[in-house]
PDB file of N, CA and C in Angstrom:
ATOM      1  N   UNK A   1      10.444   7.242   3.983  1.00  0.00           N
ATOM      2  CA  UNK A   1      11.142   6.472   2.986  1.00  0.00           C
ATOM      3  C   UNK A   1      10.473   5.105   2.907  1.00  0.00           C
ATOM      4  N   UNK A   2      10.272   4.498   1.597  1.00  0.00           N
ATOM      5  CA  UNK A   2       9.773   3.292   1.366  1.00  0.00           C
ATOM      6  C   UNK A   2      10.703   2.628   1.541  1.00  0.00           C
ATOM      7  N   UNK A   3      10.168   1.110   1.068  1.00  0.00           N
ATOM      8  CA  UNK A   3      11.213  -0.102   1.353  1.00  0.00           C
ATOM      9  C   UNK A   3      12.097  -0.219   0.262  1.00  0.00           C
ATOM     10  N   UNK A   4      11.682   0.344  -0.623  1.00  0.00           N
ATOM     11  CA  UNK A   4      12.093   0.190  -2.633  1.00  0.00           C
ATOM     12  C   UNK A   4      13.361   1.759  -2.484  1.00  0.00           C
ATOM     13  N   UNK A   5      13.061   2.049  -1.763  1.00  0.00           N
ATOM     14  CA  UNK A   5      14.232   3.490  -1.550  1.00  0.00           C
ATOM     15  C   UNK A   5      15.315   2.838  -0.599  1.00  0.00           C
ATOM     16  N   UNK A   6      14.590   1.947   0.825  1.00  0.00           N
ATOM     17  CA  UNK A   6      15.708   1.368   1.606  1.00  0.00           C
ATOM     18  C   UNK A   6      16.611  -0.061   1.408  1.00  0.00           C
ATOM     19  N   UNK A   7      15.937  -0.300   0.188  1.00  0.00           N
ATOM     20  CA  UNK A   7      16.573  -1.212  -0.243  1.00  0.00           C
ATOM     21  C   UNK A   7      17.687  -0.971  -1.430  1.00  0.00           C
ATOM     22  N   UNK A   8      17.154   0.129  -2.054  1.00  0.00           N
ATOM     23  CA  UNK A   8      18.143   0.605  -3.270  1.00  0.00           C
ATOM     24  C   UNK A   8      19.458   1.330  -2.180  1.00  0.00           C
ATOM     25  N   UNK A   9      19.214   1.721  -0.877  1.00  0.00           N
ATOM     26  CA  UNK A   9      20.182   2.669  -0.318  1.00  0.00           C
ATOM     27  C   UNK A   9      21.166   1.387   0.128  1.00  0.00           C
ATOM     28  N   UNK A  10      20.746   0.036   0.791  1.00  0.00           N
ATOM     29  CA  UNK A  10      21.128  -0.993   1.124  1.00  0.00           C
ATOM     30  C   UNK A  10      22.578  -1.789  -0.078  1.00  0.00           C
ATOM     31  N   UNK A  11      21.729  -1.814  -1.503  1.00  0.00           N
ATOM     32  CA  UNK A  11      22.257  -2.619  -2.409  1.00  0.00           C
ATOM     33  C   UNK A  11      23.906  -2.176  -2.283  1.00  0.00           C
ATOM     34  N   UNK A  12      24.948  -2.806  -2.142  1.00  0.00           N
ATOM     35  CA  UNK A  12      26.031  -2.703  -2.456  1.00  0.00           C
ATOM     36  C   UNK A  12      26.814  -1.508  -2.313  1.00  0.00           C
ATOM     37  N   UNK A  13      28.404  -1.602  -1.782  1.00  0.00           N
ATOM     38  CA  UNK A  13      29.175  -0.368  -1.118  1.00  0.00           C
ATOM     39  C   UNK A  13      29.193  -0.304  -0.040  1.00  0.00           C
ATOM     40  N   UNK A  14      28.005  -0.432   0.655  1.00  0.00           N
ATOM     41  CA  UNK A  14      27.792   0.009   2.067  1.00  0.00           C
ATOM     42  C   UNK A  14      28.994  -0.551   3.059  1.00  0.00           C
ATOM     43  N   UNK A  15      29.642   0.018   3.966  1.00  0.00           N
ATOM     44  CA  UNK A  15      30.394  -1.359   4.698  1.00  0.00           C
ATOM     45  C   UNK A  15      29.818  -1.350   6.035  1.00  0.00           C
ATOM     46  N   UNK A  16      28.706   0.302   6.352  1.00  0.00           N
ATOM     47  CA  UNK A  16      28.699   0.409   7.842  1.00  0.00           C
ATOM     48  C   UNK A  16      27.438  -0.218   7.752  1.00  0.00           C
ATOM     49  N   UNK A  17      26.402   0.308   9.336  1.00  0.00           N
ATOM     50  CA  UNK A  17      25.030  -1.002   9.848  1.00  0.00           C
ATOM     51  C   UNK A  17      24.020   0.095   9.528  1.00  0.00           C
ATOM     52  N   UNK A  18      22.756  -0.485   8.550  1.00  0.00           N
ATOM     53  CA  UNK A  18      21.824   0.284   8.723  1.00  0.00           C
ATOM     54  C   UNK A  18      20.865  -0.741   9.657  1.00  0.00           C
ATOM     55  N   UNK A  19      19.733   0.008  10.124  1.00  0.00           N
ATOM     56  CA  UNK A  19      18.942  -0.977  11.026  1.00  0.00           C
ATOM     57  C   UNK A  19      17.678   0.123  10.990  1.00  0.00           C
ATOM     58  N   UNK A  20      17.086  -0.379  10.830  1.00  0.00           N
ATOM     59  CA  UNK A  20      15.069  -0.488  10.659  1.00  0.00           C
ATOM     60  C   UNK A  20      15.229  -0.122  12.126  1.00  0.00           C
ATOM     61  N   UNK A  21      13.985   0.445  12.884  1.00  0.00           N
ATOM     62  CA  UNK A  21      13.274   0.478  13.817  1.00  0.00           C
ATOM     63  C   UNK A  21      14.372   0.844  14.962  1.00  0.00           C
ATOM     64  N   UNK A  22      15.089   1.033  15.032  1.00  0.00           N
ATOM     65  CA  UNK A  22      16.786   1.458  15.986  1.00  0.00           C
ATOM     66  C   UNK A  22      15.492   2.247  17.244  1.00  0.00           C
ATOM     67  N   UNK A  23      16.043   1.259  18.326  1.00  0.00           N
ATOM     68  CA  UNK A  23      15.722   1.881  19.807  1.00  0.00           C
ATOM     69  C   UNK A  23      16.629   2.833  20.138  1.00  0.00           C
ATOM     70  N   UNK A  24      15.974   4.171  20.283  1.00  0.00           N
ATOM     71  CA  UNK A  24      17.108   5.143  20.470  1.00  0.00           C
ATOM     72  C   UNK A  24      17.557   5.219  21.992  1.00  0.00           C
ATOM     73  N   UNK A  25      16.868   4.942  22.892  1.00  0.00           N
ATOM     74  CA  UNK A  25      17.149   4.332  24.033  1.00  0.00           C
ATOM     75  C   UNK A  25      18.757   3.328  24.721  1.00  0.00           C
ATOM     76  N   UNK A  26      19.341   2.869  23.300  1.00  0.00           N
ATOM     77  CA  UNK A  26      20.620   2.441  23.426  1.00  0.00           C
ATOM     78  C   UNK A  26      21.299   3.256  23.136  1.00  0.00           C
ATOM     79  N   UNK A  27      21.237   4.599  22.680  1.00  0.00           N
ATOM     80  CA  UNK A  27      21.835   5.601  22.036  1.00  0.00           C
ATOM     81  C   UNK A  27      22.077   7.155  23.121  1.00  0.00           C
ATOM     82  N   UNK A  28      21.399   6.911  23.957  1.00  0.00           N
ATOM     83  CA  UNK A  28      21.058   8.096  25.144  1.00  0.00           C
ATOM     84  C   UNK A  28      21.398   7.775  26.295  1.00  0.00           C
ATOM     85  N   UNK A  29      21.611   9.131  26.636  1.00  0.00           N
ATOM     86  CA  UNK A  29      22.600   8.799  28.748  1.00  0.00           C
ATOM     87  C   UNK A  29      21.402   8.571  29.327  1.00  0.00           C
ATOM     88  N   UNK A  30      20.122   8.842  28.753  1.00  0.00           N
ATOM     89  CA  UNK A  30      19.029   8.548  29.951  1.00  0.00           C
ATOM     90  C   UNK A  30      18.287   7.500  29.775  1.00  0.00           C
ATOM     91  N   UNK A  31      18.878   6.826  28.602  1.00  0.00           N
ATOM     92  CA  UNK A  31      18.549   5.155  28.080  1.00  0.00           C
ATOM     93  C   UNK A  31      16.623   5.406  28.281  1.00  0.00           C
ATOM     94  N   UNK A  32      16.182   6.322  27.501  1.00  0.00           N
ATOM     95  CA  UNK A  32      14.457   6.233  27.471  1.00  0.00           C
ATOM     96  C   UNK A  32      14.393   6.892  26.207  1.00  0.00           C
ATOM     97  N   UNK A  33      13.501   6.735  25.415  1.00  0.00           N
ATOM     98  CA  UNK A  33      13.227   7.311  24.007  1.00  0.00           C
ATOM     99  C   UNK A  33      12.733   6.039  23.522  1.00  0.00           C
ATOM    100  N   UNK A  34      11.671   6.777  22.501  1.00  0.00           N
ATOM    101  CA  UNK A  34      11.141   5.721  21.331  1.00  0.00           C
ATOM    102  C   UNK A  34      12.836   5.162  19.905  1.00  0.00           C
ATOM    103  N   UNK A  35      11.552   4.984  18.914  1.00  0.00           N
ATOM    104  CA  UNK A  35      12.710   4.343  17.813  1.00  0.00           C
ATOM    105  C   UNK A  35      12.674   5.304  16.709  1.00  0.00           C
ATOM    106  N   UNK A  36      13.972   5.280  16.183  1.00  0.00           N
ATOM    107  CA  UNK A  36      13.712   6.236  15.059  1.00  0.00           C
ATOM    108  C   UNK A  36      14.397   5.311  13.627  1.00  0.00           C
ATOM    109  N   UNK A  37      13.498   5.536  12.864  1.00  0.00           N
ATOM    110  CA  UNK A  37      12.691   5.195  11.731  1.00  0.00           C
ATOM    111  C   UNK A  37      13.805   4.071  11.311  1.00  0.00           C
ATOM    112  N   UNK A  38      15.057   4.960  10.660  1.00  0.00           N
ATOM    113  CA  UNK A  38      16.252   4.012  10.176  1.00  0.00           C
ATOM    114  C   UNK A  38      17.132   4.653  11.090  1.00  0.00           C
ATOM    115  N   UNK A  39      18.161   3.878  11.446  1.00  0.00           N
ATOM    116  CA  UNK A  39      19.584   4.423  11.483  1.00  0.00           C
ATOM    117  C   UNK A  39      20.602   3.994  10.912  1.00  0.00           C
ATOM    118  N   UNK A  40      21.559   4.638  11.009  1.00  0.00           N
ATOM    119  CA  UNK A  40      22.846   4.509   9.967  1.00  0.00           C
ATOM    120  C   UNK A  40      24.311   4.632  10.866  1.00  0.00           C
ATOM    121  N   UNK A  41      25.168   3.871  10.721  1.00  0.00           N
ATOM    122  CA  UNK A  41      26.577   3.588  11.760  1.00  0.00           C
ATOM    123  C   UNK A  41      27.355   3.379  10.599  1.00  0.00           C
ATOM    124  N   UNK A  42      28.290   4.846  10.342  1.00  0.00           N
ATOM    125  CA  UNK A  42      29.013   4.476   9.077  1.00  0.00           C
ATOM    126  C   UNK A  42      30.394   3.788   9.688  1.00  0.00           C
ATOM    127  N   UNK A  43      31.234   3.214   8.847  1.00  0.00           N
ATOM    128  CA  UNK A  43      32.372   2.664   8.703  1.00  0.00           C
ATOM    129  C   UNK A  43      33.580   3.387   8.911  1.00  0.00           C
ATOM    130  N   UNK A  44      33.431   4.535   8.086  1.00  0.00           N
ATOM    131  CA  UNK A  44      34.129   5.830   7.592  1.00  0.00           C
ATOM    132  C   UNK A  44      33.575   7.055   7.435  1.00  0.00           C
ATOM    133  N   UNK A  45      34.448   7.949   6.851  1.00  0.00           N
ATOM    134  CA  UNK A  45      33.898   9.280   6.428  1.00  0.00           C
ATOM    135  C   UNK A  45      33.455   9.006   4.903  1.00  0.00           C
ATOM    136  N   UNK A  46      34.534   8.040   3.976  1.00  0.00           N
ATOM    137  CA  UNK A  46      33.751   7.535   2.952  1.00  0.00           C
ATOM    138  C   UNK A  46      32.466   6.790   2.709  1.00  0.00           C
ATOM    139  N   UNK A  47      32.779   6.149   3.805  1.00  0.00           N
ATOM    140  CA  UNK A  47      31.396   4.893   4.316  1.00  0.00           C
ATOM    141  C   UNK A  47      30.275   6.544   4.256  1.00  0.00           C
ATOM    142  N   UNK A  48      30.209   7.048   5.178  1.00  0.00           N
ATOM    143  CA  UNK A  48      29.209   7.950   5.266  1.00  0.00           C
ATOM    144  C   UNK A  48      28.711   8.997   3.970  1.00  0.00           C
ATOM    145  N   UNK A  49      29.733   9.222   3.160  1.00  0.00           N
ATOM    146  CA  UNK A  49      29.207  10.192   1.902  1.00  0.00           C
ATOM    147  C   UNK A  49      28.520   9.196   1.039  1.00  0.00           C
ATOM    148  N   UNK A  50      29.155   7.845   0.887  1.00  0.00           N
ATOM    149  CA  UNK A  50      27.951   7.268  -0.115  1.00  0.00           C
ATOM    150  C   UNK A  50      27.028   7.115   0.401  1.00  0.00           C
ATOM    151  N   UNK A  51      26.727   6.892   1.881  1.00  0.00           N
ATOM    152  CA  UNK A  51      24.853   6.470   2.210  1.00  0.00           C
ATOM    153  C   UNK A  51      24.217   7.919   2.298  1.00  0.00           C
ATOM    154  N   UNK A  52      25.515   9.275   2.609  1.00  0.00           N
ATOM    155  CA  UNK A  52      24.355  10.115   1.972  1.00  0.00           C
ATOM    156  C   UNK A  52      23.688  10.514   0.961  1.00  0.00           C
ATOM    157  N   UNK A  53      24.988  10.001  -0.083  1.00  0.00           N
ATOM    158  CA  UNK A  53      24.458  10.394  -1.598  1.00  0.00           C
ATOM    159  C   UNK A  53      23.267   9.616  -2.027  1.00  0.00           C
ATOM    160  N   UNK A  54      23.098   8.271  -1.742  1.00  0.00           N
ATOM    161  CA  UNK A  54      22.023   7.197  -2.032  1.00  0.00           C
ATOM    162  C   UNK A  54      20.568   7.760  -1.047  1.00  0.00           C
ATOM    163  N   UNK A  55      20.058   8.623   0.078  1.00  0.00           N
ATOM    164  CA  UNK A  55      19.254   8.858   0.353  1.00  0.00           C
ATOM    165  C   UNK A  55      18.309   9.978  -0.145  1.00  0.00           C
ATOM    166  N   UNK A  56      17.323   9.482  -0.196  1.00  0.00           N
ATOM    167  CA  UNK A  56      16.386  10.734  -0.933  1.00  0.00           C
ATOM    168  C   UNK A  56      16.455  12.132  -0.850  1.00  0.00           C
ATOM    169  N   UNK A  57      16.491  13.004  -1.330  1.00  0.00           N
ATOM    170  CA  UNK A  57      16.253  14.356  -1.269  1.00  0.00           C
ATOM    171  C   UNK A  57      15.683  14.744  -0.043  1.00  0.00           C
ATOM    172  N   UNK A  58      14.292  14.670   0.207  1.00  0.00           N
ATOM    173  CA  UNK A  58      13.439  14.820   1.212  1.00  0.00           C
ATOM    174  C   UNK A  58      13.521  14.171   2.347  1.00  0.00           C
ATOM    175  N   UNK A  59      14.671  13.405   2.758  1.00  0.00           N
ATOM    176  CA  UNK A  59      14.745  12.427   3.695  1.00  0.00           C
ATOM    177  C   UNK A  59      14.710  13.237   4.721  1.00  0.00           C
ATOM    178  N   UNK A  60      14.111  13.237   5.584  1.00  0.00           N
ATOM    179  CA  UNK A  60      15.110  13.915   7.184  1.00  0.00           C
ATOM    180  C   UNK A  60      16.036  13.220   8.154  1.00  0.00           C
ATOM    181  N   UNK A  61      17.171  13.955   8.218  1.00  0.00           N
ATOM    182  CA  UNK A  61      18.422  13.039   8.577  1.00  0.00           C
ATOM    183  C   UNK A  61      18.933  14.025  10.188  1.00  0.00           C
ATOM    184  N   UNK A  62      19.139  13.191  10.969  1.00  0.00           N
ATOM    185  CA  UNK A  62      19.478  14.139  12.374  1.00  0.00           C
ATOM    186  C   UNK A  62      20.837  13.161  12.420  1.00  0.00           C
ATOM    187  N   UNK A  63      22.196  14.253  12.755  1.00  0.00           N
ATOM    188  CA  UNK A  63      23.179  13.296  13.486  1.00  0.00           C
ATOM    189  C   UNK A  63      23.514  13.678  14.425  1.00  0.00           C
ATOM    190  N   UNK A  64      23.858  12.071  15.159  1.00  0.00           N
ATOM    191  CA  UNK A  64      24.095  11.819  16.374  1.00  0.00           C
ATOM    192  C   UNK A  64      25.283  11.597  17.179  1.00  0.00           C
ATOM    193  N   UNK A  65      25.815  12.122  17.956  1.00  0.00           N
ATOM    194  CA  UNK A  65      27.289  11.832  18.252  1.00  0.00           C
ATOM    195  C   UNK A  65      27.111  10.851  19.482  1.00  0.00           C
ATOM    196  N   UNK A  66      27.952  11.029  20.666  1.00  0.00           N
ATOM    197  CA  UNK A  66      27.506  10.278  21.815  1.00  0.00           C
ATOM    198  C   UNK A  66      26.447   9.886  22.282  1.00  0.00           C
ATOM    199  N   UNK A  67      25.595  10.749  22.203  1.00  0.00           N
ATOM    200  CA  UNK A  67      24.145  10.876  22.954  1.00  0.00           C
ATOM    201  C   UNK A  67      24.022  11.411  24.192  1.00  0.00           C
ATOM    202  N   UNK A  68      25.281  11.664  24.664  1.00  0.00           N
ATOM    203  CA  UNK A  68      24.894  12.410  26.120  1.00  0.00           C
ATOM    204  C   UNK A  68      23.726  14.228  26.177  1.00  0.00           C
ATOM    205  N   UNK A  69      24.093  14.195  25.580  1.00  0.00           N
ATOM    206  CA  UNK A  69      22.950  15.709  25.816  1.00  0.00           C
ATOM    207  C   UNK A  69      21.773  15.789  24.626  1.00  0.00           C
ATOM    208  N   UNK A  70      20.975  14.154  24.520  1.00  0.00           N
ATOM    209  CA  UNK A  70      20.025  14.153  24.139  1.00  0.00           C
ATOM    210  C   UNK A  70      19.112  13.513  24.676  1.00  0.00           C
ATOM    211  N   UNK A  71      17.698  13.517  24.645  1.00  0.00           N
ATOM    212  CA  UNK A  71      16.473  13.436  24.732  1.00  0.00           C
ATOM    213  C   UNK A  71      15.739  13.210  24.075  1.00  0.00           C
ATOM    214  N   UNK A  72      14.776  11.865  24.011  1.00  0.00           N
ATOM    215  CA  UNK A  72      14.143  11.837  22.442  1.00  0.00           C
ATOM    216  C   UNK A  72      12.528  11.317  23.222  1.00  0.00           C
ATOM    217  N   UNK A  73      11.996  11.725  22.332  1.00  0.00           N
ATOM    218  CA  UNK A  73      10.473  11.834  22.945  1.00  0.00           C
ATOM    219  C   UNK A  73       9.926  10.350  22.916  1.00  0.00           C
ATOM    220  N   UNK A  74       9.018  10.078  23.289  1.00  0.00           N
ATOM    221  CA  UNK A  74       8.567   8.303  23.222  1.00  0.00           C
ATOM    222  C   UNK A  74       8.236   8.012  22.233  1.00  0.00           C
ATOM    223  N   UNK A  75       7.515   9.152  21.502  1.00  0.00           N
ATOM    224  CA  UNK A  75       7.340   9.124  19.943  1.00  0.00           C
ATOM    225  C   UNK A  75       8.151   8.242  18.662  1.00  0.00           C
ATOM    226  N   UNK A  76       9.869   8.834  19.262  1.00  0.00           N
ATOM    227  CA  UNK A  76      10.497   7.972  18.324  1.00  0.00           C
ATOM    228  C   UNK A  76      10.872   9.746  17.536  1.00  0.00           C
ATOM    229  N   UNK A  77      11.713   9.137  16.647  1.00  0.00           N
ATOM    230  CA  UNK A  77      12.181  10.106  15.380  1.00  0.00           C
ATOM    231  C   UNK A  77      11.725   9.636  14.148  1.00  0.00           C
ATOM    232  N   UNK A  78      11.091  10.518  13.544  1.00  0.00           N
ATOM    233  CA  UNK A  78      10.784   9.955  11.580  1.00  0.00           C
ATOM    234  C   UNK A  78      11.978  10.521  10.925  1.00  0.00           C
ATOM    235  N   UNK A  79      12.526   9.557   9.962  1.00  0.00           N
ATOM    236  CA  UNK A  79      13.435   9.732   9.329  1.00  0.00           C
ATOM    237  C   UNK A  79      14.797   9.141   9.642  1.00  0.00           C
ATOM    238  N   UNK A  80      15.816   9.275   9.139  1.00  0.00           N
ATOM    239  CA  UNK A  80      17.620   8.198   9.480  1.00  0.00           C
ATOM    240  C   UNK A  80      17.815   9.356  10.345  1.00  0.00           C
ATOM    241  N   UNK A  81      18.349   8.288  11.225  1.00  0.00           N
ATOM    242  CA  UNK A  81      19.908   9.026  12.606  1.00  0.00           C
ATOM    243  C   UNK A  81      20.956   8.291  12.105  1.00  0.00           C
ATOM    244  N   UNK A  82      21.887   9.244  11.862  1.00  0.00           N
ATOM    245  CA  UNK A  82      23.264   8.687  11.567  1.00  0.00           C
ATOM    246  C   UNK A  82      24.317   8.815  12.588  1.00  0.00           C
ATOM    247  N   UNK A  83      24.864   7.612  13.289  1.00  0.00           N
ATOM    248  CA  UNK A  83      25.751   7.903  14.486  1.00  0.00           C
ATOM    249  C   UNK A  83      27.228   8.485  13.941  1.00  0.00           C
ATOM    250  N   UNK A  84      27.194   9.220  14.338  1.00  0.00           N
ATOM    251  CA  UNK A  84      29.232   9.810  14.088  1.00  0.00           C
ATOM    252  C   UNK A  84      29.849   9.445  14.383  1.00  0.00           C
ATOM    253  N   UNK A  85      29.821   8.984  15.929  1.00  0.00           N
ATOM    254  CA  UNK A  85      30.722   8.681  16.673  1.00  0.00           C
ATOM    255  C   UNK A  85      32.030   8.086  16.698  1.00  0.00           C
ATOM    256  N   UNK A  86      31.770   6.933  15.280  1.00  0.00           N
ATOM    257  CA  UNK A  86      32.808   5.831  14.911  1.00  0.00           C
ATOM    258  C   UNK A  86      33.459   6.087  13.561  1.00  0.00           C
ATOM    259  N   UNK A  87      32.732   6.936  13.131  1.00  0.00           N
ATOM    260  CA  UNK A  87      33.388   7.949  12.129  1.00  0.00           C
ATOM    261  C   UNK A  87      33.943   8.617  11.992  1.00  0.00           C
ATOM    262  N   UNK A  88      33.516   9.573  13.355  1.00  0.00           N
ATOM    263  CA  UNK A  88      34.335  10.832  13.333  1.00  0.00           C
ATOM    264  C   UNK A  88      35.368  10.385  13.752  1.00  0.00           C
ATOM    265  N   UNK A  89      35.691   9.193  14.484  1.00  0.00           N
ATOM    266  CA  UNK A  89      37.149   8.886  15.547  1.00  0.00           C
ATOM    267  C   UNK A  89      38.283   9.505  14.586  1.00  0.00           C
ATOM    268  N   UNK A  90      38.288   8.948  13.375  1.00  0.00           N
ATOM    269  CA  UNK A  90      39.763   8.881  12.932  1.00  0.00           C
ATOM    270  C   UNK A  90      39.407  10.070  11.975  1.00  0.00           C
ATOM    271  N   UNK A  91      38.981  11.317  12.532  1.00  0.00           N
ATOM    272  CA  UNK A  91      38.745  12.248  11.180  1.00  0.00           C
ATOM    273  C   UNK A  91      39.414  13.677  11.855  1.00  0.00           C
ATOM    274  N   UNK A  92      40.492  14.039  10.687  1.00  0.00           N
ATOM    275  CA  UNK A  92      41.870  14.724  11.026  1.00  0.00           C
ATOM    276  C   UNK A  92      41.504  16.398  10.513  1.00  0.00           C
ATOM    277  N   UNK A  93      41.903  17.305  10.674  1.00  0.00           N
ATOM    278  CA  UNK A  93      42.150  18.862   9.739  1.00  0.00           C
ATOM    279  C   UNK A  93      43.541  18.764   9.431  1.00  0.00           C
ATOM    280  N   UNK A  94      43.821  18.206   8.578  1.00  0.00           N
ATOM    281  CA  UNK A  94      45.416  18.229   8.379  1.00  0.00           C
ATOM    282  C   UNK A  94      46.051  18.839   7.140  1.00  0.00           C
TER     283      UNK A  94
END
């Protein structure tokens, strides 16, 4: 994704954190891993459908819940990680 795509995904609505270059290393029980590309920390479950609708087609998107039973190579990840975690809290089958 360019900057002209991460900036149009940026412009307005958003309420949760996107962040450039995200050390995934704060994100993992074994606190080691490179960075992956963008990440995304929605607000909501609404927060989260508009930043998916605003990302490209071709994007590659991995989500992330806790991080305990992951592993990420030193490499880093290409493409958005979107954390759940704070999203999913308040999300019901009712």
């Amino acid at each position: 994704m360019d900057m002209a795509e991460l900036d149009n995904i940026e412009a307005g609505g958003l309420r949760g954190r996107l962040t450039r270059d995200e050390p995934m290393r704060r994100h993992v029980s074994w606190r080691a891993g490179g960075q992956a590309d963008q990440a995304y920390t929605p607000a909501d479950l609404d927060d989260l459908r508009v930043f998916l609708q605003r990302l490209p087609p071709d994007e590659p998107v991995l989500f992330v819940g806790l991080g305990s039973n992951l592993l990420v190579r030193d490499g880093g990840l290409r493409g958005t990680v979107v954390f759940t975690h704070n999203a999913l809290k308040r999300f019901s089958l009712e």
